[in-house]
Protein backbone atom coordinates (compact mmCIF):
# COMPACT_ATOMS: atom_id res chain seq x y z
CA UNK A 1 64.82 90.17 152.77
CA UNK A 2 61.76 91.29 151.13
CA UNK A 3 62.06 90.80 147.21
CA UNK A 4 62.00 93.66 144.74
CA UNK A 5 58.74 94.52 142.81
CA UNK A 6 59.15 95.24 139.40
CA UNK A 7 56.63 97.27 137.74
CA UNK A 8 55.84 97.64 133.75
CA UNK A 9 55.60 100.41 131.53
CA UNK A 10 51.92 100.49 132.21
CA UNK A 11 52.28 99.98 136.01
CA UNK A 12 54.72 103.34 135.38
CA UNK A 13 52.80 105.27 133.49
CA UNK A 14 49.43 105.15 135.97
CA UNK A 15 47.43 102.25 133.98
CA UNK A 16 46.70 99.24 134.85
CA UNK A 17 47.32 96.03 132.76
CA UNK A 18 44.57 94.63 130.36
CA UNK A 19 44.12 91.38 132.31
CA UNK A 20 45.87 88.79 134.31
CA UNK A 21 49.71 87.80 132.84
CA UNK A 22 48.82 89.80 129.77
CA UNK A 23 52.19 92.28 129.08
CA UNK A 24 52.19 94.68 125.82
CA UNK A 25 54.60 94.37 123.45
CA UNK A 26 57.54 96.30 123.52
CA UNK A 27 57.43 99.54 122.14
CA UNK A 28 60.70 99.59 120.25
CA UNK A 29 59.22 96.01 118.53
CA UNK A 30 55.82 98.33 117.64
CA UNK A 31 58.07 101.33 116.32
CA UNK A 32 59.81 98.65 114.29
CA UNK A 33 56.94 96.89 112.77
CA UNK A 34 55.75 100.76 112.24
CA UNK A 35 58.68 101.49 110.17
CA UNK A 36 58.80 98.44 108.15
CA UNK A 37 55.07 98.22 107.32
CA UNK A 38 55.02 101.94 106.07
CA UNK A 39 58.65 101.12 104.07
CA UNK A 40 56.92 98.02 102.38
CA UNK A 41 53.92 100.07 101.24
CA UNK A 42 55.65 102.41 100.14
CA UNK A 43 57.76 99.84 97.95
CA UNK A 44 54.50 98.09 96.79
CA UNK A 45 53.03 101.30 95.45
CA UNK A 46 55.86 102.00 93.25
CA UNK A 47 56.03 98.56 92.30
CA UNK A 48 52.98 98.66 91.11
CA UNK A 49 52.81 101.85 89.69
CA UNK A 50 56.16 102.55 87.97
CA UNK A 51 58.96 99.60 89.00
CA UNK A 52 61.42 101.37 87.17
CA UNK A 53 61.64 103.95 90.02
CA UNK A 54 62.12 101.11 92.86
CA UNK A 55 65.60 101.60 93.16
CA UNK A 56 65.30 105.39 93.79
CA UNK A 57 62.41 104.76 96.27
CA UNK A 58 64.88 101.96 98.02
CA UNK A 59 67.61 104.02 98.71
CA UNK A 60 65.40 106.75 99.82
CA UNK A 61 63.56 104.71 102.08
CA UNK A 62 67.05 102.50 103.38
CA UNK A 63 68.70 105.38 105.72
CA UNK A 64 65.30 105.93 108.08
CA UNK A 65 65.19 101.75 108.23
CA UNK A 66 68.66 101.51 109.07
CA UNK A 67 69.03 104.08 111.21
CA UNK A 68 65.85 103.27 113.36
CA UNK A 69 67.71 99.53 114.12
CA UNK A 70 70.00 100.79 116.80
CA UNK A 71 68.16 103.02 118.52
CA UNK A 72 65.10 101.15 118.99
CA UNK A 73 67.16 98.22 120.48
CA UNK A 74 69.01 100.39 122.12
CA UNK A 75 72.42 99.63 121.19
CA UNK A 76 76.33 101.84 122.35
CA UNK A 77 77.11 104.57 120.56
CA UNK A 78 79.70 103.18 119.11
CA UNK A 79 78.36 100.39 117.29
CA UNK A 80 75.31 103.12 116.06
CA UNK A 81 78.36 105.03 114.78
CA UNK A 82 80.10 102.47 112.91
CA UNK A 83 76.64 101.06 111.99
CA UNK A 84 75.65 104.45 110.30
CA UNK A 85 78.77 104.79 108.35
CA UNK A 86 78.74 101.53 106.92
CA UNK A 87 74.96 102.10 105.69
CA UNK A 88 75.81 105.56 104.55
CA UNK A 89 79.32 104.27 103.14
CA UNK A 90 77.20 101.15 100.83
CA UNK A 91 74.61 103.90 99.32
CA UNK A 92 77.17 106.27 98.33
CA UNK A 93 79.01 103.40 97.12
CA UNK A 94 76.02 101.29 95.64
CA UNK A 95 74.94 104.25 93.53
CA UNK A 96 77.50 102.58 91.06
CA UNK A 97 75.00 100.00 89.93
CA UNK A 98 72.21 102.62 89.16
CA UNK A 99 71.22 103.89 85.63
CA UNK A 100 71.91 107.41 84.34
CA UNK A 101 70.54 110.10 86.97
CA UNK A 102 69.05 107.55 89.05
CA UNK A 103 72.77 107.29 91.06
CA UNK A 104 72.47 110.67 92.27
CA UNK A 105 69.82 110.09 94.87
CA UNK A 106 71.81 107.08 96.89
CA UNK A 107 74.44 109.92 96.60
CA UNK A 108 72.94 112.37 98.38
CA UNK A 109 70.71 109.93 101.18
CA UNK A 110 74.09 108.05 101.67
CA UNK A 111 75.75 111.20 102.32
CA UNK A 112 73.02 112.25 104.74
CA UNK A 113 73.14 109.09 106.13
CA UNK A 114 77.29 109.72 106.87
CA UNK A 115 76.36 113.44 107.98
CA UNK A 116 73.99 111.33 111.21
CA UNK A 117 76.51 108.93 111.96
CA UNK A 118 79.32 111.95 112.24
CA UNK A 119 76.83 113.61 114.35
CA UNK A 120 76.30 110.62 116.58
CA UNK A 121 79.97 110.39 116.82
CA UNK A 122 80.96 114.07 117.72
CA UNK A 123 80.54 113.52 121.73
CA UNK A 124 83.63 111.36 121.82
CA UNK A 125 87.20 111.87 120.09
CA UNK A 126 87.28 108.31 119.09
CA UNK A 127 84.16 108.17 117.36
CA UNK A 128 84.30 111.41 115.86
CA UNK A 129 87.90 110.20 114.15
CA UNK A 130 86.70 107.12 113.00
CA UNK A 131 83.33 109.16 111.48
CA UNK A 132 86.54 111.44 109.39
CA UNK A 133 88.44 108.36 108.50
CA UNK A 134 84.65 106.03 106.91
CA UNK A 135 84.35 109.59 105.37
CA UNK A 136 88.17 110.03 103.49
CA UNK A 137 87.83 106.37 102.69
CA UNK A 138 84.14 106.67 101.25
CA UNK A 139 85.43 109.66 99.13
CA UNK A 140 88.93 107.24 98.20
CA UNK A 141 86.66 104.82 96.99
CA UNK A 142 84.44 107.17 95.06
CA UNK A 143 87.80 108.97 93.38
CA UNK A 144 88.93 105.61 92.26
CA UNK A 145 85.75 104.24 90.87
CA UNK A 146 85.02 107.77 88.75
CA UNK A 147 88.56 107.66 87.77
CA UNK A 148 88.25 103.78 86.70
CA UNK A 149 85.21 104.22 84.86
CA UNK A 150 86.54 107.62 82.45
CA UNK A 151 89.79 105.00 81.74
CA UNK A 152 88.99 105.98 78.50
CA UNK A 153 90.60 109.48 78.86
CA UNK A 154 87.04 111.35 77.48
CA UNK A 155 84.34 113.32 79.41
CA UNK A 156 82.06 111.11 81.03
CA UNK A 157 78.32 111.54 80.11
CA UNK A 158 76.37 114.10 82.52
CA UNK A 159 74.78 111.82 85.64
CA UNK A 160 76.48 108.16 84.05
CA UNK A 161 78.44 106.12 86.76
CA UNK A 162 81.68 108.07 86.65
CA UNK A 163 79.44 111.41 87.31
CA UNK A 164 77.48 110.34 90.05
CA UNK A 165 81.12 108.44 91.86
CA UNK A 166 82.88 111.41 90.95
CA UNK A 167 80.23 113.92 92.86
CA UNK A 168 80.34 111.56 95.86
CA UNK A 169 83.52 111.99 96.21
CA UNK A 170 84.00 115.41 96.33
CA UNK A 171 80.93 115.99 99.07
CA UNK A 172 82.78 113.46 101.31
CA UNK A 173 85.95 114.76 100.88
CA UNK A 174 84.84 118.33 101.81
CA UNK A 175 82.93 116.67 104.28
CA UNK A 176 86.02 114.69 106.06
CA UNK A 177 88.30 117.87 105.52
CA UNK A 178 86.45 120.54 107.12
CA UNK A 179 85.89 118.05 109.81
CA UNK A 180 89.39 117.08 110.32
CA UNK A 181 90.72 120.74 110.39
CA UNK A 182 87.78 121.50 113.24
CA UNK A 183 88.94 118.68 114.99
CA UNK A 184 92.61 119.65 114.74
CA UNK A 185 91.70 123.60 115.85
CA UNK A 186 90.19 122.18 118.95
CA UNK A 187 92.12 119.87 120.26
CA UNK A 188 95.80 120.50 119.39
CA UNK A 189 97.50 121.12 122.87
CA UNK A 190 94.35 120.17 124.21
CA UNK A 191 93.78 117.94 127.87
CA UNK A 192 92.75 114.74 126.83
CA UNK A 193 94.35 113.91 124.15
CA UNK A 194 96.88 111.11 123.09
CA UNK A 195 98.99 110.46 120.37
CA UNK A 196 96.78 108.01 119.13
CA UNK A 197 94.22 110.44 118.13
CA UNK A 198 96.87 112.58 116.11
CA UNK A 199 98.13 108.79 114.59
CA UNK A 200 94.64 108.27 113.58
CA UNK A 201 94.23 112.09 111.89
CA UNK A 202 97.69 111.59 110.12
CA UNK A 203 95.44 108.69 108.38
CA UNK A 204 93.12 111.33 107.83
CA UNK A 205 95.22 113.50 106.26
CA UNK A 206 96.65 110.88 104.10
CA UNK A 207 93.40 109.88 102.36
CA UNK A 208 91.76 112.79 102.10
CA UNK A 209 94.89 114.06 100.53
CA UNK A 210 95.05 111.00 98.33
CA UNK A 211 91.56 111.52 97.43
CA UNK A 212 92.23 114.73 96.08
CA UNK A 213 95.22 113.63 94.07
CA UNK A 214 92.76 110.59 92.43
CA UNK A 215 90.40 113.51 91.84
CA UNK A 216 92.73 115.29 89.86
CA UNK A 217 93.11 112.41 87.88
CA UNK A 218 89.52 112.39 86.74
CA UNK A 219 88.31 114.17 83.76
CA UNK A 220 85.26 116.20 85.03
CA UNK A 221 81.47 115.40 83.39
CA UNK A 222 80.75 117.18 79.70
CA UNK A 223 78.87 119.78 79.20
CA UNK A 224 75.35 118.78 79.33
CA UNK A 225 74.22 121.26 76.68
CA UNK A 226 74.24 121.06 72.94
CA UNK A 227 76.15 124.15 72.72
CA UNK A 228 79.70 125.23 72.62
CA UNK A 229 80.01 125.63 76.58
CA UNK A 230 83.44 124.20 77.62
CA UNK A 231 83.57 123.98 81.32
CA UNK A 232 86.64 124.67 83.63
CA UNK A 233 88.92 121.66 84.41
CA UNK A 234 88.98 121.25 87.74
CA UNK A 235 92.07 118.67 87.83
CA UNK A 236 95.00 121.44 88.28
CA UNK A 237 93.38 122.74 91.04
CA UNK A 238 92.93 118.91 92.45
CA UNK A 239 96.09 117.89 92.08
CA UNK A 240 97.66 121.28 94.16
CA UNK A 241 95.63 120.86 97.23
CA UNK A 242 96.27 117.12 97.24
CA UNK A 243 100.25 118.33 97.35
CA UNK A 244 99.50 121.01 99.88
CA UNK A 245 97.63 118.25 102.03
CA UNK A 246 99.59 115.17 102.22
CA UNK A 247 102.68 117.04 103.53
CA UNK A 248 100.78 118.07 106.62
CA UNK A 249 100.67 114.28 107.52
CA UNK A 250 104.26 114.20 109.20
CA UNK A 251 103.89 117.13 110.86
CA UNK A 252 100.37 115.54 112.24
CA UNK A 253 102.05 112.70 113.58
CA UNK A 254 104.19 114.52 115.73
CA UNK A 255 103.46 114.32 119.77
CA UNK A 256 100.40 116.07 120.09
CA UNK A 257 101.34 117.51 123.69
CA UNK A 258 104.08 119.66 122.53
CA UNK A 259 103.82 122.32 119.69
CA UNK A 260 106.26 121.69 116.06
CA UNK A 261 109.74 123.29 116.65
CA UNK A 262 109.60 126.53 116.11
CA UNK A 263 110.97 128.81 113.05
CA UNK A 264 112.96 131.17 115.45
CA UNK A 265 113.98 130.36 119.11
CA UNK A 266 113.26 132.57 121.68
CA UNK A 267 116.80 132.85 123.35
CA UNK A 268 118.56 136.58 122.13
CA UNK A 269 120.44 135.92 119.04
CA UNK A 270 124.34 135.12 119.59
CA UNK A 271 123.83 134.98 123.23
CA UNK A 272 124.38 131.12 123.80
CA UNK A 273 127.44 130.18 125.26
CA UNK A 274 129.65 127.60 123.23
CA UNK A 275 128.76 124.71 125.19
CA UNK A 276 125.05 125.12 123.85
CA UNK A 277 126.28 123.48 120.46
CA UNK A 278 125.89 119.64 122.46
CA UNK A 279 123.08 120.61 124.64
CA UNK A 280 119.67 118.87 123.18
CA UNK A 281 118.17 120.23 120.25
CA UNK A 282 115.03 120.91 121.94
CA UNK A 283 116.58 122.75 124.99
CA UNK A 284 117.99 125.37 122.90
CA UNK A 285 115.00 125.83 120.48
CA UNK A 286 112.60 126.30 123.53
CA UNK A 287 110.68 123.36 123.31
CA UNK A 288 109.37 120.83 125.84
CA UNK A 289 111.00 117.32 125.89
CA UNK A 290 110.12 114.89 122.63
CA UNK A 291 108.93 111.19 122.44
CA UNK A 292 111.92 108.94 121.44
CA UNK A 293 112.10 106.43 118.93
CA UNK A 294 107.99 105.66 118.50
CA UNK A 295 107.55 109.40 117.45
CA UNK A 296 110.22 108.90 115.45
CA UNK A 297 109.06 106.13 113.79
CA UNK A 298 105.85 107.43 113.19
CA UNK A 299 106.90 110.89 111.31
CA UNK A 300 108.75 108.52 109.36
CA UNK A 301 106.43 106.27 108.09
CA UNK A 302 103.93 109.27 107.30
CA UNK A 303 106.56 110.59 105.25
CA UNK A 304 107.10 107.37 102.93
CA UNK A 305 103.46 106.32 102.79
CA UNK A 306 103.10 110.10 101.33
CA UNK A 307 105.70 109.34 98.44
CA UNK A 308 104.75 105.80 97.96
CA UNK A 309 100.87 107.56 97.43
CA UNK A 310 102.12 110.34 95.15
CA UNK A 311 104.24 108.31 92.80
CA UNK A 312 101.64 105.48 92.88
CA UNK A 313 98.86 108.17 91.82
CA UNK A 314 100.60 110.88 90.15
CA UNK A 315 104.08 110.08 88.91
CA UNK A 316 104.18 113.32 86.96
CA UNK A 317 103.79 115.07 90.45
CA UNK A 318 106.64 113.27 92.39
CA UNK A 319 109.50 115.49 92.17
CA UNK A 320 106.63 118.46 93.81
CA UNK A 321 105.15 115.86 96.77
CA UNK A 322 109.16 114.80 97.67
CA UNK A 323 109.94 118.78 97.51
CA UNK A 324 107.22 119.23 99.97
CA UNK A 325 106.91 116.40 102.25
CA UNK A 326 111.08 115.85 102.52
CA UNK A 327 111.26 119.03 104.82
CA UNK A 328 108.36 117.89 107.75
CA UNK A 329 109.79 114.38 107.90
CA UNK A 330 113.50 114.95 108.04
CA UNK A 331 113.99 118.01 109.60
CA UNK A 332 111.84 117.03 113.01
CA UNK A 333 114.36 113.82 113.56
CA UNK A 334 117.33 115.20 115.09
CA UNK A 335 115.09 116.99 117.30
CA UNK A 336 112.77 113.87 118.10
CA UNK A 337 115.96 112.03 119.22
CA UNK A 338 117.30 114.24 121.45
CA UNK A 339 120.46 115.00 119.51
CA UNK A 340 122.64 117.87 120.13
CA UNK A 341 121.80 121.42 118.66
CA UNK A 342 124.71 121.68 116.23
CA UNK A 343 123.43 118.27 115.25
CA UNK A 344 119.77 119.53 113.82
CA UNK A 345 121.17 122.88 112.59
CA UNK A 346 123.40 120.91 110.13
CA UNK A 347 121.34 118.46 109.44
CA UNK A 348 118.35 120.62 108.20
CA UNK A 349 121.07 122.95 106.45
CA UNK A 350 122.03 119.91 104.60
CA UNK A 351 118.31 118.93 103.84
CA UNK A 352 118.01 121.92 102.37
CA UNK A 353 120.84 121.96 100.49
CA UNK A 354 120.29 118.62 99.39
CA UNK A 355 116.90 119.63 97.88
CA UNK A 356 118.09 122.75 96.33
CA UNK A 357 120.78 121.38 94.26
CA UNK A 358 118.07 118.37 93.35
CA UNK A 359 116.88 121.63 91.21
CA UNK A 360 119.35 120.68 88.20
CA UNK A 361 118.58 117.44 87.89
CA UNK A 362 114.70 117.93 86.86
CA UNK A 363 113.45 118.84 83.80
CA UNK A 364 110.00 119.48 84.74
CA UNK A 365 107.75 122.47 84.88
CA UNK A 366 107.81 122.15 88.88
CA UNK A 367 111.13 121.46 88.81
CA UNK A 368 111.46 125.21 90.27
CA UNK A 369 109.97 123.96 93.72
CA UNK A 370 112.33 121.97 94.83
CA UNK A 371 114.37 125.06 94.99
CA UNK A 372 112.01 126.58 96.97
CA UNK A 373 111.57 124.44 99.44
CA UNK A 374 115.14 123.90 100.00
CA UNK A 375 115.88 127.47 100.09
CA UNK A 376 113.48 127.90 102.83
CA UNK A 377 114.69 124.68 104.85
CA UNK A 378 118.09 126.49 104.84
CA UNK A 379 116.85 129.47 105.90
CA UNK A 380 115.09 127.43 108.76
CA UNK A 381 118.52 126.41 110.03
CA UNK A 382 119.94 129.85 109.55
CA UNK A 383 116.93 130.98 112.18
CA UNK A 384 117.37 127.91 114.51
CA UNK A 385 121.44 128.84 114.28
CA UNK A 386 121.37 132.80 115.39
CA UNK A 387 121.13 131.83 119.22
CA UNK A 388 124.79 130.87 118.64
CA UNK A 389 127.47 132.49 116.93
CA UNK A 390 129.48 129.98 115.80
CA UNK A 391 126.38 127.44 114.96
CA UNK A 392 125.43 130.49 112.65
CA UNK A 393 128.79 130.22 110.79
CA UNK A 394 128.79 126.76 110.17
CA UNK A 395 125.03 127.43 108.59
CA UNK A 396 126.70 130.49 106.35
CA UNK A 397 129.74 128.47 105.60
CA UNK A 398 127.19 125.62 104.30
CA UNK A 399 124.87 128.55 102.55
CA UNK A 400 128.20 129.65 100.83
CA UNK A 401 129.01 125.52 99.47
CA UNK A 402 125.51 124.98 98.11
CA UNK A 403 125.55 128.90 95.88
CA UNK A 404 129.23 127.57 95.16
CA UNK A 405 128.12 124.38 94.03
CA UNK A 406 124.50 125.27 92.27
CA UNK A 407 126.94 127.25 90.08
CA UNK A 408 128.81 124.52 89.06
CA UNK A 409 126.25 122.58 88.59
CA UNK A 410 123.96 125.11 86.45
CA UNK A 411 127.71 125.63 84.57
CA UNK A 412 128.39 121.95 83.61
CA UNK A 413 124.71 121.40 82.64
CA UNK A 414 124.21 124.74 80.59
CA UNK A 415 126.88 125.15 78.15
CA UNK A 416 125.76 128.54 76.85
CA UNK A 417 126.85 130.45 80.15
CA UNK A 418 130.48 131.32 79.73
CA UNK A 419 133.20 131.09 81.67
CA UNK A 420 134.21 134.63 82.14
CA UNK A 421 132.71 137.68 81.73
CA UNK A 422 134.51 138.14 77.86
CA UNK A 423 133.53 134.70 76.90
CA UNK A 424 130.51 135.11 75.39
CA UNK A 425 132.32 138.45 73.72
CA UNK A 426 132.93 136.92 69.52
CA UNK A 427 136.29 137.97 67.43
C-alpha cells in the first residue's frame, strides 16, 4: 500500500518551504505570542506611566487573553463555554477588591465576557442552560456580597464595593432572566427536549428568583449629589418579582412533554357519567399521561427549596412565598400520580381551603394574600369539578364549610362583630 503524503500549511497554501526539515511555527502559537506581547506592553506603559490605573488596564486587557486560549488551541465548545463563564464569573466577582470607581470596569468586561460565553453556548440546549445557571449564580453571588457589605443598614457610598457588587448583580440577573424566559418560549413542547433541561431551568428559576429577593434586601447607593435628591428605593419592587418568580419553579419542573393541567377541561360541563369520579385525574381533565413518582418528586423538592430560600432570605415575606408557591406544588400531585378525579378535585378544594382560612392566623400586611390565593385554588377545583355533577357538589358543599368556618373563625378572633344583628344595638 502506498503511504499517505502529508502536506503543510505552506505545501497547502501554494509555497514552498524555506529549506530542507525547516517547518513554521504554528500559527495559533504566533497569534498567541501576538496577544501576549501586545497585553504586556500595554501593562508596562501604564506601569510606568500611572501604576495606579494597572488594575483597570488588567481587567480590560484579561477577557481578549482569556478568550483567545481556547480558540487558538482549538478546544470543544463546551469547555470554551464553561471556560468563558468562569473568566467572566472571577471579573465580575474580583471587582470586589478594587478601589472606589475603579470596580465598575471588571463589572462591565466581566459581564461582556459572560455575554461571549452565552453566545458560544446558544447552539446547544445544554450549554446554553449552563451559560443561564454561571449567570443566576454570578448575580447570587453579587446580591450577597452588596448585601454583606451595607450590613450596616446605611446607603452605601456611590461606586464603593457594595455599589459596584450590587450593579453586577442586577445586569446578570436581567441577563439570566430574559434568557431563561427565551429559552422557555422556545422550547416548551418542543422535539428534543428532556426533563433534564426543564430540571436544570427550575434551578434557574430558583436563583434568579433568589437573587432578586437578596436584592431587595440591599439598600440601593446614596445620592451622589450634595443636594437634597432622595432617590427611589428599589427594594419593594425587588422583593415582589422575587415572589412572583420563585413560584414558577414547581410548575417548571413539571414533564416538559405535556402542557400544566389545565384551568377548565374541555369535556361539556355535567356531561360525565358517574363512573368518571375513579377514572385518572388526567383522563378527565384532557391531558396526556404524567411521569410517576420522579416527577413527583421533583415538583416537590422545588416547592421546599422555594420556602427554605424565602424564609432563609426574607422571613418577613414567608407567609406571601408559602401563599404563592403552596398552590403549583400541591395541587399538580394527585394528578402526577395518577389518582382518581374525585381524588384531585378534593384535594385542591382542600388546598385552597386550607390556605384561605390560614388568613386569620396572620397579622401581617400580606396577610390578605393568602386569601387570595386560596380563593382562586378553590375556584380551580370548582372548574376542574363542572364536567361532573356530583364532583361539582362535593366542591360547593366544601366552598359552603370553608365561608361557614372563616366566619367562625373571623367571630372568635374579632370580638367587636356581634352575634346577631341587635347585638351591637345599646339599652
Amino acid at each position: 500500500m502506498e503511504p499517505r503524503t502529508v502536506r503543510d500549511d505552506a505545501s497547502r497554501a501554494g509555497t514552498a518551504p524555506t529549506g530542507a526539515g525547516e517547518h513554521p511555527p504554528p500559527l495559533n502559537l504566533v497569534y498567541l505570542a501576538g496577544i501576549l506581547v501586545a497585553a504586556g506592553l500595554a501593562v508596562g506603559a501604564v506601569w510606568t506611566l500611572r501604576r495606579s490605573a494597572l488594575p483597570v488596564v488588567l481587567s480590560l486587557v484579561a477577557p481578549a487573553i482569556l478568550l483567545a486560549l481556547p480558540l487558538l488551541f482549538g478546544l470543544p465548545q463546551v469547555v470554551a463555554v464553561v471556560w468563558a463563564l468562569l473568566a467572566g464569573g472571577a471579573l465580575v466577582l474580583g471587582s470586589a477588591l478594587l478601589g472606589r470607581w475603579t470596580g465598575a470596569v471588571p463589572v462591565v468586561s466581566g459581564t461582556l465576557t459572560l455575554v461571549t460565553g452565552l453566545v458560544w453556548a446558544l447552539p446547544e440546549r445544554y450549554t446554553t442552560l449552563a451559560a443561564v445557571l454561571m449567570l443566576a449564580a454570578t448575580a447570587l453571588v453579587c446580591a450577597i456580597g452588596a448585601r454583606r457589605f451595607s450590613a450596616d443598614g446605611t446607603r452605601h457610598e456611590p461606586g464603593g464595593r457594595a455599589a459596584t457588587l450590587f450593579m453586577g448583580g442586577i445586569l446578570l440577573w436581567a441577563l439570566a432572566l430574559v434568557v431563561g424566559v427565551a429559552f422557555l418560549l422556545g422550547n416548551r413542547g418542543a422535539d428534543g427536549t428532556v426533563q433534564a433541561h426543564w430540571w436544570l431551568l427550575t434551578a434557574a428559576a430558583l436563583l434568579s428568583g433568589a437573587t432578586a429577593l437578596t436584592l431587595g434586601r440591599v439598600l440601593p447607593p446614596a445620592p451622589s449629589g450634595s443636594g437634597g435628591d432622595v432617590r427611589s428605593d428599589p427594594r419593594r419592587l425587588f422583593g415582589v418579582v422575587g415572589l412572583a418568580l420563585l413560584p414558577s419553579a414547581p410548575l417548571l419542573a413539571l414533564p416538559g412533554n405535556a402542557p400544566a393541567p389545565p384551568l377548565l377541561p374541555a369535556t361539556v360541563p355535567l356531561s360525565a357519567p358517574s363512573h368518571a369520579l375513579w377514572a385518572p385525574a388526567h383522563v378527565v381533565l384532557g391531558v396526556p399521561a404524567q411521569a410517576g413518582l420522579l416527577a413527583t418528586l421533583g415538583v416537590l423538592v422545588a416547592g421546599a427549596l422555594v420556602a427554605g430560600l424565602v424564609a432563609v432570605i426574607d422571613r418577613h415575606r414567608f407567609p406571601a412565598g408559602a401563599a404563592l408557591v403552596a398552590p403549583p406544588t400541591l395541587v399538580p400531585l394527585p394528578v402526577l400520580l395518577g389518582a382518581p378525579f374525585l381524588v384531585a378535585v378534593v384535594w385542591t378544594a382542600l388546598v385552597g381551603a386550607a390556605l384561605f382560612l390560614w388568613t386569620h392566623r396572620l397579622r401581617s400586611s400580606l396577610a390578605w394574600l393568602p386569601g387570595v390565593s386560596g380563593l382562586a385554588t378553590m375556584l380551580l377545583a370548582l372548574g376542574w369539578a363542572l364536567p361532573q355533577q356530583y364532583a361539582a357538589l362535593v366542591v360547593l358543599v366544601l366552598l359552603a364549610l370553608t365561608a361557614l368556618v372563616s366566619a367562625r373563625l373571623r367571630h372568635r378572633l374579632d370580638p367587636r362583630v356581634p352575634d346577631s344583628p341587635n347585638g351591637s344595638c345599646t339599652g
